[in-house]
PDB file of N, CA and C in Angstrom:
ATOM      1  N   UNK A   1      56.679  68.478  62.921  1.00  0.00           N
ATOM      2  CA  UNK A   1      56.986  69.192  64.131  1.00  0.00           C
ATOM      3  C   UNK A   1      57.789  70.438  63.750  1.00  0.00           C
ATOM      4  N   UNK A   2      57.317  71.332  64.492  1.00  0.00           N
ATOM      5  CA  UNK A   2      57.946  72.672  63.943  1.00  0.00           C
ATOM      6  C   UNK A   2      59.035  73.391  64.917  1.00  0.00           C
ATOM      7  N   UNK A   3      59.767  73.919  64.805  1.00  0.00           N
ATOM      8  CA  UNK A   3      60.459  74.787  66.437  1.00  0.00           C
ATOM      9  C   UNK A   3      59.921  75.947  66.480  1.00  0.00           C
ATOM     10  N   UNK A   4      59.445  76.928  67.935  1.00  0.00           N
ATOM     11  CA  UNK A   4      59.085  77.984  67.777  1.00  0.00           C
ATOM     12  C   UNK A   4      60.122  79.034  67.685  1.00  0.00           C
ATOM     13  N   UNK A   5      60.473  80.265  67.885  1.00  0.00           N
ATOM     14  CA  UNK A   5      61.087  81.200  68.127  1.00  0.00           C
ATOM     15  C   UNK A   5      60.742  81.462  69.511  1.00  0.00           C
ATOM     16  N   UNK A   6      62.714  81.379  70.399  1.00  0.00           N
ATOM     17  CA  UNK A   6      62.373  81.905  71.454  1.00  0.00           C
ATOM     18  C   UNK A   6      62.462  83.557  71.659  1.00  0.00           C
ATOM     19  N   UNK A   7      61.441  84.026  72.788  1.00  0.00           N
ATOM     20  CA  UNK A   7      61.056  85.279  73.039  1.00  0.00           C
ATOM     21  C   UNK A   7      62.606  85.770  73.716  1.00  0.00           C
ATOM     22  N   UNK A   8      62.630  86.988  73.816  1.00  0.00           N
ATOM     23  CA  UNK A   8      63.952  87.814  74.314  1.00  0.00           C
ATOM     24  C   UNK A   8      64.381  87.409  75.662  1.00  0.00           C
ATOM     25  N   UNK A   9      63.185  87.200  76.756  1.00  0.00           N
ATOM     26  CA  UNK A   9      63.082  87.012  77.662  1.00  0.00           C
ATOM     27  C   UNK A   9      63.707  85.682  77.810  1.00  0.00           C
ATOM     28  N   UNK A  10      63.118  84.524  77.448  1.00  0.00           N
ATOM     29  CA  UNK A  10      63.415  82.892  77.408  1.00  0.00           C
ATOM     30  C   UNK A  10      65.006  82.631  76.605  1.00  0.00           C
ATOM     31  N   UNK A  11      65.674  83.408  75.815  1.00  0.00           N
ATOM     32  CA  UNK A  11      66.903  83.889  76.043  1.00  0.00           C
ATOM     33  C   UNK A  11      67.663  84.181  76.711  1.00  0.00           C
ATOM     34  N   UNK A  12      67.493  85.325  77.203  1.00  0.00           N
ATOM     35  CA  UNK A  12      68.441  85.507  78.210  1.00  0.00           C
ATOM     36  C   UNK A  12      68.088  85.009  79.335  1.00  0.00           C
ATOM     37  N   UNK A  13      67.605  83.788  79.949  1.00  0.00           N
ATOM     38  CA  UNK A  13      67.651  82.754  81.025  1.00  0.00           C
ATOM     39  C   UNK A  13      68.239  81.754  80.292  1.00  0.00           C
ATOM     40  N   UNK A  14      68.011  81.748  79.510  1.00  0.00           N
ATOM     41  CA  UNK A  14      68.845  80.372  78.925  1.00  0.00           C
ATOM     42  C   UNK A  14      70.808  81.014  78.456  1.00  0.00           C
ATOM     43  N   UNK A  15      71.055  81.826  78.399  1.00  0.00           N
ATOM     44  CA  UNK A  15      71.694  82.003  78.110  1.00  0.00           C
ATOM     45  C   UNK A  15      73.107  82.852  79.557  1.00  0.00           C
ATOM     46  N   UNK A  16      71.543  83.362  80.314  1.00  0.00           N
ATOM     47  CA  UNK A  16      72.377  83.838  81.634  1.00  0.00           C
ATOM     48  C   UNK A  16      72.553  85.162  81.693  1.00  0.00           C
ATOM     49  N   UNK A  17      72.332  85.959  80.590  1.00  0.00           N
ATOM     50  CA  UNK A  17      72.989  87.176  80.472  1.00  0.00           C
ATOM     51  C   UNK A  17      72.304  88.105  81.482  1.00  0.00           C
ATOM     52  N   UNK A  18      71.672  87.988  82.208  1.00  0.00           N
ATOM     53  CA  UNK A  18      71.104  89.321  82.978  1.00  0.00           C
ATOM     54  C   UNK A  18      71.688  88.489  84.266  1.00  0.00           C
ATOM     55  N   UNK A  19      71.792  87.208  84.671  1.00  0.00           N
ATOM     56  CA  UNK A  19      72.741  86.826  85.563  1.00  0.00           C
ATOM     57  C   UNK A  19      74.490  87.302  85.691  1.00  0.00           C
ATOM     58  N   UNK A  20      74.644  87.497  84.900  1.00  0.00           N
ATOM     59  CA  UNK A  20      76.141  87.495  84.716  1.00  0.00           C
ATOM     60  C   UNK A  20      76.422  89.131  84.738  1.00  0.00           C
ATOM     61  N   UNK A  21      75.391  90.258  84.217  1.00  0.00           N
ATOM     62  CA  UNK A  21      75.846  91.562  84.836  1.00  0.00           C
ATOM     63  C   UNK A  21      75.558  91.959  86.424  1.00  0.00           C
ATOM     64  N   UNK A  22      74.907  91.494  86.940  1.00  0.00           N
ATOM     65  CA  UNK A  22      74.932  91.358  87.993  1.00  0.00           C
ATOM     66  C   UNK A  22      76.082  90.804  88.721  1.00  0.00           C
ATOM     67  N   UNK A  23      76.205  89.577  88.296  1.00  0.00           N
ATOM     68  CA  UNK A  23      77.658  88.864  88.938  1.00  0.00           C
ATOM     69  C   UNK A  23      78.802  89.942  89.116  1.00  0.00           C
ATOM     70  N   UNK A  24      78.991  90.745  87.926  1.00  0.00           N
ATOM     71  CA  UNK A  24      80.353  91.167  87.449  1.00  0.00           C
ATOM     72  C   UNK A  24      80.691  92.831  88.269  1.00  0.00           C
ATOM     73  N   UNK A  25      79.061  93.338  87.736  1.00  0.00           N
ATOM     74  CA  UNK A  25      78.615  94.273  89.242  1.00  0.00           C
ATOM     75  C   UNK A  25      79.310  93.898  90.290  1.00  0.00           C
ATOM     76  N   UNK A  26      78.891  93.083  90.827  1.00  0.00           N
ATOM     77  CA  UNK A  26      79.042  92.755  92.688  1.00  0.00           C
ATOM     78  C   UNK A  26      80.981  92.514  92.715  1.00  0.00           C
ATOM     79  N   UNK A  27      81.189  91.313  91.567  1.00  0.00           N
ATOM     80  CA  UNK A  27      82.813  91.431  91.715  1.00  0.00           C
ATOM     81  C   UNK A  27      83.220  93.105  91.693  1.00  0.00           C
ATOM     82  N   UNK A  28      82.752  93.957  91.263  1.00  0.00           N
ATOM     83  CA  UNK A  28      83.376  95.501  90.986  1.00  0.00           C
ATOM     84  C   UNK A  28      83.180  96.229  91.740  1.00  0.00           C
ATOM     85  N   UNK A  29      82.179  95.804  92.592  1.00  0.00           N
ATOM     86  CA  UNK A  29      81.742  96.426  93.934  1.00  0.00           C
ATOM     87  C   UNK A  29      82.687  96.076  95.130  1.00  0.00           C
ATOM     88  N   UNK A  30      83.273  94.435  94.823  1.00  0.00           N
ATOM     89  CA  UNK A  30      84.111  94.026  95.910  1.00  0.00           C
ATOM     90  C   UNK A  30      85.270  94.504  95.516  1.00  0.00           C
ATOM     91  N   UNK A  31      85.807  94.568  94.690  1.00  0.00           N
ATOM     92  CA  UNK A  31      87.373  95.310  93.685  1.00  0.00           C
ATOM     93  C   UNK A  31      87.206  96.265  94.525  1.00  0.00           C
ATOM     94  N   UNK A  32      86.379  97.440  94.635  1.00  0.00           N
ATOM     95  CA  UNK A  32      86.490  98.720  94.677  1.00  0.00           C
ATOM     96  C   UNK A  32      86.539  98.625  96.082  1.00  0.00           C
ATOM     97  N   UNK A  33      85.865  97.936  96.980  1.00  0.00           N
ATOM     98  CA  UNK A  33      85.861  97.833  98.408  1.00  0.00           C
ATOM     99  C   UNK A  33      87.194  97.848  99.429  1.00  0.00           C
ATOM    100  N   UNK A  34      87.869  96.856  98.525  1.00  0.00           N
ATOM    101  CA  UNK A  34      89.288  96.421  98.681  1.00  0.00           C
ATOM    102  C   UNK A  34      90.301  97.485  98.249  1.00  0.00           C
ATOM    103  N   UNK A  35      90.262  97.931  97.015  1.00  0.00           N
ATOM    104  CA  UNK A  35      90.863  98.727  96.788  1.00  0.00           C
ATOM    105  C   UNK A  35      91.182 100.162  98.180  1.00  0.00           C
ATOM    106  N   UNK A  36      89.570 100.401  98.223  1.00  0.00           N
ATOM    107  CA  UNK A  36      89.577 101.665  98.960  1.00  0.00           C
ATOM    108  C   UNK A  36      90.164 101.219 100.049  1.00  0.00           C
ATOM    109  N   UNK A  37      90.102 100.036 100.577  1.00  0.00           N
ATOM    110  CA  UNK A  37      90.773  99.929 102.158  1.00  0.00           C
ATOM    111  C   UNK A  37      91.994  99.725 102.136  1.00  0.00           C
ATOM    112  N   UNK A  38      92.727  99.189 101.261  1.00  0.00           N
ATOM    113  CA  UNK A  38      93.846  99.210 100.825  1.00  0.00           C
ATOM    114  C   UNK A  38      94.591 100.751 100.514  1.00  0.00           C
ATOM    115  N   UNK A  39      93.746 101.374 100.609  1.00  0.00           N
ATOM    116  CA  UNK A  39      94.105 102.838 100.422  1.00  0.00           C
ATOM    117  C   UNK A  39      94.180 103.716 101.287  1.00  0.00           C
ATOM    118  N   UNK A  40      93.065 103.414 102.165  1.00  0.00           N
ATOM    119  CA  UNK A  40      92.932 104.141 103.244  1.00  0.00           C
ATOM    120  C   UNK A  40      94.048 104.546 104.274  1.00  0.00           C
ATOM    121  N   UNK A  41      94.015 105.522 104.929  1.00  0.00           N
ATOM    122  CA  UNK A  41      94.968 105.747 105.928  1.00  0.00           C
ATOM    123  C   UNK A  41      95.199 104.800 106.804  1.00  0.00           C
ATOM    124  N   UNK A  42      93.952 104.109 107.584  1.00  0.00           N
ATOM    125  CA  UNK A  42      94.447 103.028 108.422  1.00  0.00           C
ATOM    126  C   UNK A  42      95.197 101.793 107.614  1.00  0.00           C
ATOM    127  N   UNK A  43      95.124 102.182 106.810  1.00  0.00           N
ATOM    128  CA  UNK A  43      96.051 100.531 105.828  1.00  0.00           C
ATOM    129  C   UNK A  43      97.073 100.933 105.427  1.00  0.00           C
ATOM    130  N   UNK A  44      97.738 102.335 105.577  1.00  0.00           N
ATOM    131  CA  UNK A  44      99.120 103.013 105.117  1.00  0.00           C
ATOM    132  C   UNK A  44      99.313 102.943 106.203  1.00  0.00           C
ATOM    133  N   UNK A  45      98.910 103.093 107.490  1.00  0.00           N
ATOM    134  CA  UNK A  45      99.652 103.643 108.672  1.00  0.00           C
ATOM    135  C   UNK A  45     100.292 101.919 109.184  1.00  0.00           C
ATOM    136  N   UNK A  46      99.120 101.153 109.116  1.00  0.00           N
ATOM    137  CA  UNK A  46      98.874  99.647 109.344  1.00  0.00           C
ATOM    138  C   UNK A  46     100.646  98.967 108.720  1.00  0.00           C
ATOM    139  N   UNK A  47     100.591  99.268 106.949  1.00  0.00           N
ATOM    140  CA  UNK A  47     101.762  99.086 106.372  1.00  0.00           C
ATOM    141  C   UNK A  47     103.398  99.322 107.154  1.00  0.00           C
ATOM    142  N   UNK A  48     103.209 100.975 107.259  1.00  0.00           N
ATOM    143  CA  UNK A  48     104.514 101.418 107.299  1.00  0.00           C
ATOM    144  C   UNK A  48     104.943 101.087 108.998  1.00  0.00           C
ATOM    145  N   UNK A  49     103.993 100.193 110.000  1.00  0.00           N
ATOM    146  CA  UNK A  49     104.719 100.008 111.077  1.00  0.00           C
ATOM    147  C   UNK A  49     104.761  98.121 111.228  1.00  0.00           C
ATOM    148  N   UNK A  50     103.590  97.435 110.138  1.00  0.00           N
ATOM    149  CA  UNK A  50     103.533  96.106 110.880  1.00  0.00           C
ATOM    150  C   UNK A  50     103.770  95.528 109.275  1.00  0.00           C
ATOM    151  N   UNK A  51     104.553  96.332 107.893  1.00  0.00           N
ATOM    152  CA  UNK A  51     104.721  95.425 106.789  1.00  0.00           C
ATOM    153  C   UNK A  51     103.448  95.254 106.017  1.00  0.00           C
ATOM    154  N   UNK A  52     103.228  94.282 104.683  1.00  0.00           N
ATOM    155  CA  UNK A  52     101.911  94.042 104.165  1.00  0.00           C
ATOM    156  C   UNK A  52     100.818  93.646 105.093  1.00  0.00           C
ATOM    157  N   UNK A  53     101.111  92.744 106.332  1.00  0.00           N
ATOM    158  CA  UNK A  53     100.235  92.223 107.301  1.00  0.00           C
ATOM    159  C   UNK A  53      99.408  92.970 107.922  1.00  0.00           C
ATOM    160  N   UNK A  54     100.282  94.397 108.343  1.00  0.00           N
ATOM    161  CA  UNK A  54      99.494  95.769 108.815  1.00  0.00           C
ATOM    162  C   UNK A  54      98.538  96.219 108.130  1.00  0.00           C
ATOM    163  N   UNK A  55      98.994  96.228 107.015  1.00  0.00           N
ATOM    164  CA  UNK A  55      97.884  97.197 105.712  1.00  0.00           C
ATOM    165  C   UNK A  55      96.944  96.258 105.378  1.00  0.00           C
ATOM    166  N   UNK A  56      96.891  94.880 105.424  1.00  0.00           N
ATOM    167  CA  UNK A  56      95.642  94.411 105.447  1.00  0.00           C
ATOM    168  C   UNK A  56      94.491  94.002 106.652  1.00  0.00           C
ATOM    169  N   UNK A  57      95.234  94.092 108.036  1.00  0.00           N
ATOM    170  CA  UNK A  57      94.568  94.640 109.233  1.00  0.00           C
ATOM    171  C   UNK A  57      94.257  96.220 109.089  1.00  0.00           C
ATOM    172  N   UNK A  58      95.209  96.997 108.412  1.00  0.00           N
ATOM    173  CA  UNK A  58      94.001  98.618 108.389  1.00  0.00           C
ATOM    174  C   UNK A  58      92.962  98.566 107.399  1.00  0.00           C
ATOM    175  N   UNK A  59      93.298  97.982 106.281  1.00  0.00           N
ATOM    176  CA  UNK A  59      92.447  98.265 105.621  1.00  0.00           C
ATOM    177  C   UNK A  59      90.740  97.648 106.589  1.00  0.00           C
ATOM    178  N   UNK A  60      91.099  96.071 107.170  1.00  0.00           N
ATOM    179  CA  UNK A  60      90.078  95.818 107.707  1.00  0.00           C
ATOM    180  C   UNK A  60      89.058  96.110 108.722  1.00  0.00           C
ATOM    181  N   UNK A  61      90.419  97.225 109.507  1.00  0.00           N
ATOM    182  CA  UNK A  61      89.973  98.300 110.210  1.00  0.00           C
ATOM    183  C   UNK A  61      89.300  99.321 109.757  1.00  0.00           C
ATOM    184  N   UNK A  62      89.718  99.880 108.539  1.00  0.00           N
ATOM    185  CA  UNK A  62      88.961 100.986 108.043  1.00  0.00           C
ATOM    186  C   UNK A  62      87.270 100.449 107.844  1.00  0.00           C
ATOM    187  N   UNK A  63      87.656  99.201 107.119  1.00  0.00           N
ATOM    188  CA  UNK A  63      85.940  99.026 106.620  1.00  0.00           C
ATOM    189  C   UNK A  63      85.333  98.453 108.107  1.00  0.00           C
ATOM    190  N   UNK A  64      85.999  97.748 108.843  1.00  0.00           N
ATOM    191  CA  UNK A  64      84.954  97.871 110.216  1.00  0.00           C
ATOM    192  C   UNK A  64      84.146  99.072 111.077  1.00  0.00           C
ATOM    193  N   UNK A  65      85.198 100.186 111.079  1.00  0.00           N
ATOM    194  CA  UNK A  65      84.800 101.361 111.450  1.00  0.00           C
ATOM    195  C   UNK A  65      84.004 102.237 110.361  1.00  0.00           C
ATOM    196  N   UNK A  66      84.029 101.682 109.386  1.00  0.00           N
ATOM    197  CA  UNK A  66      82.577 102.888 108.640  1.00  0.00           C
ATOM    198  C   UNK A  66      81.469 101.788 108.444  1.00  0.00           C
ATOM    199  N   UNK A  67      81.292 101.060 109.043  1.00  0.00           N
ATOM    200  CA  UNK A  67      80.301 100.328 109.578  1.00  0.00           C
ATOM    201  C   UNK A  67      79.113 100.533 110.653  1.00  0.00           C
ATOM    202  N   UNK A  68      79.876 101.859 111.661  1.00  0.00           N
ATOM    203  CA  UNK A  68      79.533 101.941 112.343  1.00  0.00           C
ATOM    204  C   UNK A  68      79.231 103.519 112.802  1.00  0.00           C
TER     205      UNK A  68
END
């Protein structure tokens, strides 16, 4: 009985790797999402009258309203 050589393809499923840049993508996509709303004016203004609690209601404000 012999083993074959697996192809490039049958690799990286076995191994995940074209799963996992994708994964790491989307986490960097959500980083950056957060970040920006966290940045945004409605999440400074949110901050400096209602504390951290504010700035994470603006930020959620911000991304609701460019939703739309």
């Amino acid at each position: 009985m012999s083993l074959r050589t697996l192809s490039l393809q049958e690799l990286t499923l076995v191994s995940g790797g074209s799963a996992d840049a994708e994964a790491d993508e989307d986490v960097g996509k959500a980083l950056a999402r957060i970040y920006h709303g966290l940045t945004s004016a409605e999440s400074r203004i949110g901050r400096v009258i209602f504390g951290p609690p504010g700035a994470i209601y603006g930020a959620f404000y911000h991304y609701r309203r460019q939703l739309h």
